[in-house]
Structure formats: C-alpha cells, structure tokens
C-alpha atoms as a PDB file:
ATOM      1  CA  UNK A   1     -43.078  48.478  -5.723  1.00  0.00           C
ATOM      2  CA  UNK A   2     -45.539  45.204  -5.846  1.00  0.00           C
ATOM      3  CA  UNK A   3     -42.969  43.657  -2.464  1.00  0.00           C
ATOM      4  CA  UNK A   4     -40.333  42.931  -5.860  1.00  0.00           C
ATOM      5  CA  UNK A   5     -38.716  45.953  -7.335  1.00  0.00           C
ATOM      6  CA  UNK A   6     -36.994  48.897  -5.312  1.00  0.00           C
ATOM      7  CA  UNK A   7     -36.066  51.426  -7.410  1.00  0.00           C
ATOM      8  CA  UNK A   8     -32.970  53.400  -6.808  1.00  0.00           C
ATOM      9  CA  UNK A   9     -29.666  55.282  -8.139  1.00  0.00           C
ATOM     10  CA  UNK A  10     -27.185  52.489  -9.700  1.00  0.00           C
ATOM     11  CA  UNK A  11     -24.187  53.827  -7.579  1.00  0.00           C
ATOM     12  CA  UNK A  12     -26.467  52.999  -4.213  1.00  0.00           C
ATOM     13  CA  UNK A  13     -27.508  49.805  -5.565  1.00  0.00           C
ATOM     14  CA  UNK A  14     -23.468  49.240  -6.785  1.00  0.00           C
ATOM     15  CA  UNK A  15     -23.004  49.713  -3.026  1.00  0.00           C
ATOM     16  CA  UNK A  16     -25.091  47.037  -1.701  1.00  0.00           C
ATOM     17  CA  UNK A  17     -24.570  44.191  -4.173  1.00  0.00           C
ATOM     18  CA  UNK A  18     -20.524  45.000  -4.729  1.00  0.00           C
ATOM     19  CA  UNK A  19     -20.875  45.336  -8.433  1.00  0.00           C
ATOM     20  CA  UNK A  20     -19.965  48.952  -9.365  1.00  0.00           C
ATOM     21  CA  UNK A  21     -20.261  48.279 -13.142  1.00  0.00           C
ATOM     22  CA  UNK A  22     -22.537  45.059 -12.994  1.00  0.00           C
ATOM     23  CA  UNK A  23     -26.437  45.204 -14.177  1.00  0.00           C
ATOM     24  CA  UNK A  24     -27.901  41.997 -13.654  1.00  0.00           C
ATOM     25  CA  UNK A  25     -30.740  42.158 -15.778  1.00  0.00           C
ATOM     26  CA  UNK A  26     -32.440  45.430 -17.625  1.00  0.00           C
ATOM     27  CA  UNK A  27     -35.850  45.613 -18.511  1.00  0.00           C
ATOM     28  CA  UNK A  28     -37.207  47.419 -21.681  1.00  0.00           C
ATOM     29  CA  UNK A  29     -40.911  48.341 -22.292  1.00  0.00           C
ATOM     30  CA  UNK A  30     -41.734  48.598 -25.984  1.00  0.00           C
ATOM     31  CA  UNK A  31     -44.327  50.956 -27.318  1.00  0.00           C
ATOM     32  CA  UNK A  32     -47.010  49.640 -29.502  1.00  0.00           C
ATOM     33  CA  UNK A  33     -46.786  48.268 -32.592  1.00  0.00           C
ATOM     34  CA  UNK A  34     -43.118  46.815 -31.511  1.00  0.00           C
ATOM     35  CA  UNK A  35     -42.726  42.540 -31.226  1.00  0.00           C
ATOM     36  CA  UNK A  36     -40.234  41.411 -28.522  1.00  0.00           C
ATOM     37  CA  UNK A  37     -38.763  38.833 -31.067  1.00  0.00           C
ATOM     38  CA  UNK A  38     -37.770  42.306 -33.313  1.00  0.00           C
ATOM     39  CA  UNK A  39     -36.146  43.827 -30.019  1.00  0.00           C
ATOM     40  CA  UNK A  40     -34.444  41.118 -28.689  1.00  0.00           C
ATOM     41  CA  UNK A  41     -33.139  40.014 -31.963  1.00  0.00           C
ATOM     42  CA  UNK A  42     -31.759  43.915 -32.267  1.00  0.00           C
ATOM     43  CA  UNK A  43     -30.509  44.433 -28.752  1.00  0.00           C
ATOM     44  CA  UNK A  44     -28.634  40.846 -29.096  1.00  0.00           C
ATOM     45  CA  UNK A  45     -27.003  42.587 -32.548  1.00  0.00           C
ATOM     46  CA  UNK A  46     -26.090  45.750 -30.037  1.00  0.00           C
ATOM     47  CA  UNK A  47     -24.766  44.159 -27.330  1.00  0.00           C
ATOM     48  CA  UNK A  48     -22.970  41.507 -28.820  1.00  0.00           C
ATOM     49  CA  UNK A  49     -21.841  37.965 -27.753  1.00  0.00           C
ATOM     50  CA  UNK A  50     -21.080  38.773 -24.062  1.00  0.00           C
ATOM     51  CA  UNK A  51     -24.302  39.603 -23.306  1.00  0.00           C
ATOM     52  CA  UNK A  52     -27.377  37.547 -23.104  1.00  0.00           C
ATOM     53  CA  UNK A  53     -31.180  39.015 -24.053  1.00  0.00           C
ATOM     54  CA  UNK A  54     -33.901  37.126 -23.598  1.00  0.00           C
ATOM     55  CA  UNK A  55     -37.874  38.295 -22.848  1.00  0.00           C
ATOM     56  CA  UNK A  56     -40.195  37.295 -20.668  1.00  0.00           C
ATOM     57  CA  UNK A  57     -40.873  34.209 -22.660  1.00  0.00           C
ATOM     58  CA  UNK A  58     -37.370  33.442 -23.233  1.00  0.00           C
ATOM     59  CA  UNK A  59     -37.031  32.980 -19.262  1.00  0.00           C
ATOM     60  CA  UNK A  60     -39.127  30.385 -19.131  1.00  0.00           C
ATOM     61  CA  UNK A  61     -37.208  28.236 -22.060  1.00  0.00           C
ATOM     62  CA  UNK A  62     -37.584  25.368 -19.981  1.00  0.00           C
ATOM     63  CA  UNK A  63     -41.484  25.973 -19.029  1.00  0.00           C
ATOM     64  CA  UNK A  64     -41.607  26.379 -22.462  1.00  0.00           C
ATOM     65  CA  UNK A  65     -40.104  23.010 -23.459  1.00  0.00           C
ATOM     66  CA  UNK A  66     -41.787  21.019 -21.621  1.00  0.00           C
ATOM     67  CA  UNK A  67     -45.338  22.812 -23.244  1.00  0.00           C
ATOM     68  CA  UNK A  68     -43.538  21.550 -26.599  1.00  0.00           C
ATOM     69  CA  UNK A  69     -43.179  18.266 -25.591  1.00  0.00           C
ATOM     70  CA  UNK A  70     -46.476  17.882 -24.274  1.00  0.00           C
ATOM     71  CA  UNK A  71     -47.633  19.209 -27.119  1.00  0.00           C
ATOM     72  CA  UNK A  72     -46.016  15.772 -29.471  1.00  0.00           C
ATOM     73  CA  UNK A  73     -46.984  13.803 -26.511  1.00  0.00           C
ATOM     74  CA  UNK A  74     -50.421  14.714 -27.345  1.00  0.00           C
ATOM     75  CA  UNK A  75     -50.196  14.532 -30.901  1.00  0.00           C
ATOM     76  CA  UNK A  76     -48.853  10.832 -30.717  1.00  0.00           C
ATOM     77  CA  UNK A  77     -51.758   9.481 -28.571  1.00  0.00           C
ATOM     78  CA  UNK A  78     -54.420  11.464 -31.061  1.00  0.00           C
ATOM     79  CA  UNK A  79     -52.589   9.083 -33.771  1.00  0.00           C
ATOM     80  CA  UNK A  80     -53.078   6.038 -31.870  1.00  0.00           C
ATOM     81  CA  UNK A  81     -56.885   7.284 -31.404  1.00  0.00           C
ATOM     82  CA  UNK A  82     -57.175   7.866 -35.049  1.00  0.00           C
ATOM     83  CA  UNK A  83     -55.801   4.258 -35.310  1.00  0.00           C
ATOM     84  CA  UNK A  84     -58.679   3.065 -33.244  1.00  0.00           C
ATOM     85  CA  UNK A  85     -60.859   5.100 -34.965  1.00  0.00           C
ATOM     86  CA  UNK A  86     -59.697   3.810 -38.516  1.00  0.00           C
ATOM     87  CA  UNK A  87     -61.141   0.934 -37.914  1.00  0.00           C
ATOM     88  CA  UNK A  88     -64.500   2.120 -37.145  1.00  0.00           C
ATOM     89  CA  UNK A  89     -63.781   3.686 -40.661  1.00  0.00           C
ATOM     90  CA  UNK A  90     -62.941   0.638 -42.224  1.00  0.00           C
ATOM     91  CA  UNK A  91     -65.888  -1.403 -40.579  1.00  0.00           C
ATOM     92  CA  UNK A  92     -68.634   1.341 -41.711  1.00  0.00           C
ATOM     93  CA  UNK A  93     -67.259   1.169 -45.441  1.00  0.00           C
ATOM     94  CA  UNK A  94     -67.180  -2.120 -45.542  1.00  0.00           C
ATOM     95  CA  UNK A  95     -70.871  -2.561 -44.671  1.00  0.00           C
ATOM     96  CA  UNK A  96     -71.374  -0.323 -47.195  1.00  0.00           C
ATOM     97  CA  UNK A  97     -69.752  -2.238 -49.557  1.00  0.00           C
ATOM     98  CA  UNK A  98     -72.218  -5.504 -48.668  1.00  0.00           C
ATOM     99  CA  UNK A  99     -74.735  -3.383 -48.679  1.00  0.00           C
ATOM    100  CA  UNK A 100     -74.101  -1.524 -52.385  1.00  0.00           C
ATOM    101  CA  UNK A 101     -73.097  -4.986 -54.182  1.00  0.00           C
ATOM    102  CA  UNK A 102     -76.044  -4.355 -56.188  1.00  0.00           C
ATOM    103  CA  UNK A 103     -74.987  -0.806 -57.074  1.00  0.00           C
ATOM    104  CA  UNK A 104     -71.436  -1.462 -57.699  1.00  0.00           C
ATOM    105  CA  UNK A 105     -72.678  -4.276 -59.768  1.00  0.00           C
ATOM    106  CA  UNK A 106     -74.684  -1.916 -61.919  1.00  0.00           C
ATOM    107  CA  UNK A 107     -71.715   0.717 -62.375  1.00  0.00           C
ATOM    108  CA  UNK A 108     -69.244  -2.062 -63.630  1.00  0.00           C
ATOM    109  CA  UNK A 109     -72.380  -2.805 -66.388  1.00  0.00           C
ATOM    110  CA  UNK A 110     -72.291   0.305 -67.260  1.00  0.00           C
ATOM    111  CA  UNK A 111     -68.831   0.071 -68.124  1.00  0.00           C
ATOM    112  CA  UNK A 112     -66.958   1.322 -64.712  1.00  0.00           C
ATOM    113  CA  UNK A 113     -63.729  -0.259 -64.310  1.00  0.00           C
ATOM    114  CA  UNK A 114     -62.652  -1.727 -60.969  1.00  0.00           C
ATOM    115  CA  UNK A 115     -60.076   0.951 -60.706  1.00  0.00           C
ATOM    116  CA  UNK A 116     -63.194   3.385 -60.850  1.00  0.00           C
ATOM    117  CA  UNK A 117     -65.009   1.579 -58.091  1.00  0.00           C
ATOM    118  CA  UNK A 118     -62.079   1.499 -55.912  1.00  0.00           C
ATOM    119  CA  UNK A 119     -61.433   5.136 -56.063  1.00  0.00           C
ATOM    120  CA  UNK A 120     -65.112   6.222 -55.079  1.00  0.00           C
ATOM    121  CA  UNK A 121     -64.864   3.740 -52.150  1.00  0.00           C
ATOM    122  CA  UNK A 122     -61.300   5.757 -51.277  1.00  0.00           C
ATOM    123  CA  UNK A 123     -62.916   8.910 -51.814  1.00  0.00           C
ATOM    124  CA  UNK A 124     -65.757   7.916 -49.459  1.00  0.00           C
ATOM    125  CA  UNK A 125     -63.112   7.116 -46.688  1.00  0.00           C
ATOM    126  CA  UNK A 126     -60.818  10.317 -47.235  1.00  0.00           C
ATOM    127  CA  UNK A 127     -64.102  12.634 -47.333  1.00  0.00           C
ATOM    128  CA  UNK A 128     -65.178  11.278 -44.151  1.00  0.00           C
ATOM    129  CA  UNK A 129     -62.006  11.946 -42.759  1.00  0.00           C
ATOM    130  CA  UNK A 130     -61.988  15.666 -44.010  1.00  0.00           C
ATOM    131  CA  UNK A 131     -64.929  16.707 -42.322  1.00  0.00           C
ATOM    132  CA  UNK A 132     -63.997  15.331 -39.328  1.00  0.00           C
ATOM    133  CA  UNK A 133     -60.537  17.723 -39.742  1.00  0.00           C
ATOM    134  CA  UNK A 134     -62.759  20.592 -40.860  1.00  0.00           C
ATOM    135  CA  UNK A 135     -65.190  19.905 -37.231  1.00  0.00           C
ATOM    136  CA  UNK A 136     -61.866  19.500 -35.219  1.00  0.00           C
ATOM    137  CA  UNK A 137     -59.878  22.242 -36.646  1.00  0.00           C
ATOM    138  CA  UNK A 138     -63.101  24.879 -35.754  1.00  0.00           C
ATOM    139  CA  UNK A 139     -63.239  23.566 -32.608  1.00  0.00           C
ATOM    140  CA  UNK A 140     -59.449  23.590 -31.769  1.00  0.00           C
ATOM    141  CA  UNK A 141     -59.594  27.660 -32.867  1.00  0.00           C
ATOM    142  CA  UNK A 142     -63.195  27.756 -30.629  1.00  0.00           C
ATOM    143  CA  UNK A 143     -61.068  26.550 -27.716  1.00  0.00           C
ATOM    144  CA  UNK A 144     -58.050  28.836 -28.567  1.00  0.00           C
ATOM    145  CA  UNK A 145     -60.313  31.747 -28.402  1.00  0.00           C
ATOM    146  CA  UNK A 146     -61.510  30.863 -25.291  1.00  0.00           C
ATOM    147  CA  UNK A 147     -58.534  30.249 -23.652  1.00  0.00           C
ATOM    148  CA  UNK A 148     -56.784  33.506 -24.434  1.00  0.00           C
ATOM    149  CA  UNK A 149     -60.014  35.664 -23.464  1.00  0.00           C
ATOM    150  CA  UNK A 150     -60.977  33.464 -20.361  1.00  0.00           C
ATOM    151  CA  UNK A 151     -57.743  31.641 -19.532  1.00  0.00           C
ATOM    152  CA  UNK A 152     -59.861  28.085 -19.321  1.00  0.00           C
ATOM    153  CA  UNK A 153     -56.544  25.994 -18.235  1.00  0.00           C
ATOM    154  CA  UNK A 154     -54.378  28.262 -15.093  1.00  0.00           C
ATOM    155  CA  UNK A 155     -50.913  27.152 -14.898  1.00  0.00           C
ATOM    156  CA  UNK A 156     -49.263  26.822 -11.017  1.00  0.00           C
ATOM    157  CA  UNK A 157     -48.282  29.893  -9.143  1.00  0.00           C
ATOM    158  CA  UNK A 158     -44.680  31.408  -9.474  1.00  0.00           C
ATOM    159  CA  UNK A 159     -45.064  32.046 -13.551  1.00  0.00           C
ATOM    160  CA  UNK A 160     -44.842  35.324 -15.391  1.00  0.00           C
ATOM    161  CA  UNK A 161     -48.446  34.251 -16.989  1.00  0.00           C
ATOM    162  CA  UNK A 162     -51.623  33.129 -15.401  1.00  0.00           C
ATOM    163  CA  UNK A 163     -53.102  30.620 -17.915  1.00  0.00           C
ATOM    164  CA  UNK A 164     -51.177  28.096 -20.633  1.00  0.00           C
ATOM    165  CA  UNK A 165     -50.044  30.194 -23.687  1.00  0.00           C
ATOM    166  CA  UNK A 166     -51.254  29.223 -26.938  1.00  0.00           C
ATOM    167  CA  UNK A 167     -50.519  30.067 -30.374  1.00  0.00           C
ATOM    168  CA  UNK A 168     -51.731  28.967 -33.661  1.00  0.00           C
ATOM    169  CA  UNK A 169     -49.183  27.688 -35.833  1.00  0.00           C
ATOM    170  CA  UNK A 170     -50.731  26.973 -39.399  1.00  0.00           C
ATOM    171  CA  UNK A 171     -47.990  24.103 -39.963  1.00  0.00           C
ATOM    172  CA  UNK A 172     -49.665  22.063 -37.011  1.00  0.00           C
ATOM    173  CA  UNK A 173     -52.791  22.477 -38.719  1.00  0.00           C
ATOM    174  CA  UNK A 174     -50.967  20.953 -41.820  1.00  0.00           C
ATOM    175  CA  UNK A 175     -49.433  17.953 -40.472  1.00  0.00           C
ATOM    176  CA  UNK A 176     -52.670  17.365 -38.784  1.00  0.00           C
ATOM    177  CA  UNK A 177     -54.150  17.361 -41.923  1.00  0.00           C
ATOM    178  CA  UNK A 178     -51.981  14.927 -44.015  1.00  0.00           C
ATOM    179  CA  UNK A 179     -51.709  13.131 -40.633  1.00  0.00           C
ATOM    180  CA  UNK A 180     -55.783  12.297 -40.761  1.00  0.00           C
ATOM    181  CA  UNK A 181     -55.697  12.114 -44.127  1.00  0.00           C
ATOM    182  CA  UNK A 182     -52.972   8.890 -44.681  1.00  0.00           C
ATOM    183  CA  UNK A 183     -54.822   7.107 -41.381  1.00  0.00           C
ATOM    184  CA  UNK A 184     -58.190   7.106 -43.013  1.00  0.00           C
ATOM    185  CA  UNK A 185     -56.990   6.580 -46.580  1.00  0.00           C
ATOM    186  CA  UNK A 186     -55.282   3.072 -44.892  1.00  0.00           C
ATOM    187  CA  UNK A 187     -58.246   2.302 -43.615  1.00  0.00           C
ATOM    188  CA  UNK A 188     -60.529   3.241 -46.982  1.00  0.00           C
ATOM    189  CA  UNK A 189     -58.564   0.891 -48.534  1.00  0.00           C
ATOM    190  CA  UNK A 190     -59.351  -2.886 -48.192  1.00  0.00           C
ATOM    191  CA  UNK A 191     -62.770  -2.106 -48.385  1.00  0.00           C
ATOM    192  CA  UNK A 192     -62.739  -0.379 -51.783  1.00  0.00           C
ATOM    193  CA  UNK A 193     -60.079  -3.043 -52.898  1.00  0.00           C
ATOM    194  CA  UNK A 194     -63.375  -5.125 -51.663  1.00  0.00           C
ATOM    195  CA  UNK A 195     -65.507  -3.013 -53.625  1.00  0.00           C
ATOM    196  CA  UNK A 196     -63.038  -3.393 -56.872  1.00  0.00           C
ATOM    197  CA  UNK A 197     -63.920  -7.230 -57.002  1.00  0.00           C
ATOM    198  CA  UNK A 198     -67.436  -7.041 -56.931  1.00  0.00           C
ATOM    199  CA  UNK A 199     -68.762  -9.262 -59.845  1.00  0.00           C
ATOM    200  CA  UNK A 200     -70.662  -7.222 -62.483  1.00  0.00           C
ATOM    201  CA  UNK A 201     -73.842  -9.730 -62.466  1.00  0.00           C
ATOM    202  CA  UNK A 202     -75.531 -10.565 -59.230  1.00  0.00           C
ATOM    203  CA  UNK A 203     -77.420 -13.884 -59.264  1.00  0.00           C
ATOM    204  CA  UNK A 204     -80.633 -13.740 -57.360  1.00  0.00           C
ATOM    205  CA  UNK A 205     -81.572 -17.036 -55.884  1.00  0.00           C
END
C-alpha cells in the first residue's frame, strides 16, 4: 500500500523478521473529537514503562527542536531590532520634546508637576509601542492563517508534514508583549526625564 506498508498476518510477518512476539511499532487511528496528547498520555499509562508511545509529532522530537530553537533564535534578533528601533523612539520623542517646550511650559504654570510631565512623555513612548504590538500581533495570526490553509513555507522532503507547523501559544504573545513594552519604555525615558526639566517660563528674545 503507497510502496510503504504490506499488510499481513503477524505469524507471517514473525517469520520474516525473526521476532515471534516482537511489534515494532503499532499505529492507532483516533476517531473524532479524540487529541493524540489524550491517547498517548493513556496508552503510555497502559503499557507501562517498557514500552515507548509517541505520535507522529513525537517522532520528529528532534525536527521539532530545532523549530524551537529557531524559534528563540528569532526572538533574540527581533530584540536587537527593537533595540535599533528604540532609538528611532527615543529620537522622535525627543523632537517632540524641543518642539512642545512651549506646551510643557504652560502645563507646569498651570500647576503640573515634573513628575506629571514625565509620565505623559512615558506614556507617549509606551503607547507607541502598543500599537505597534497590536499591528504585529494581527499580522503574526494573518500569517498563521495563511500558513496552515496554504502551507506558505514547505519544509524538505522525507517529513510526515508538508509545510512548517505552527501553533499559537498565547504565552509568546505575552512575553512579546512585556518584551516591547520594557524596550520602548527605556527608550521613552530620557526624553520625558528631558521633558521633566523644562523651565515653567520661556523667555522670548
């Protein structure tokens, strides 16, 4: 069947190989509404230590590994490109902090204390940042969508699967998050600690 599988009695196949009460490897096909991770967790529990069960996903641990390490390999360059970034981030809020002397000036007359000042400034920088999460994030799950109806990215010949397997895993999403978040509020902050010393009176020459 498909040039891989014969199928035949055990006690001819016992015959051939020289294993009369050997199986090699037993494949199970669940109905639906089953999850292999329920199965294989329950067959382990049935067949006990000797035995080994693993799905289709388990055989390719190693495949598998690597995937997960490219997947922090990735995650550490998009940090040092959110460091680059940052200080596009810090540049653009610090024009805006030349350029709203006047304004901040203003505020603190009002009676807006430097602490006050430097938290909009922060606020400005960590806002910025969260909408470019919120844009990234929609098109990460765009691209996930994709790839699971489409397969956009094959993976070599020889695997069980035609296309790289992804999954979304809300905790990524999270650590992205606080990741993007700490990055821009570093770079939010000398320029509102800029924006905190602002003198309340300008002097027009």
């Amino acid at each position: 069947m498909d040039l891989q599988y014969v199928i035949t009695d055990l006690g001819i196949r016992a015959i051939y190989h020289g294993h009369p009460q050997g199986l090699s490897a037993v494949e199970v096909a669940l109905k639906p509404g089953f999850t292999s991770s329920d199965i294989v967790e329950r067959m382990s529990e049935l067949a006990g230590p000797s035995f080994t069960v693993r799905d289709r996903m388990g055989q390719e641990e190693t495949f598998l590994r690597i995937m997960n390490l490219e997947k922090w390999v990735a995650f550490a360059i998009m940090c040092l490109i959110l460091l680059l970034v940052a200080f596009n981030i810090a540049g653009t809020l610090w024009m805006m902090v030349t350029e709203k002397k006047p304004d901040i000036a203003i505020l603190k007359t009002m009676g807006a204390t430097s602490r006050q000042i430097q938290r909009i400034f922060m606020l400005n920088g960590i806002l910025l940042c969260s909408v470019a999460f919120v844009f990234g994030a929609l098109a990460s799950l765009g691209f996930y969508v994709l790839q699971h109806q489409y397969g956009l990215i094959p993976v070599p010949p020889g695997f069980i699967i035609d296309a790289y397997p992804m999954e979304i895993r809300w905790s990524d999403f999270i650590i992205v998050f606080f990741t993007v978040l700490t990055i821009g509020s570093l770079a939010a902050w000398l320029p509102a600690r800029r924006a905190a010393r602002v003198d309340a009176i300008i002097q027009e020459e």
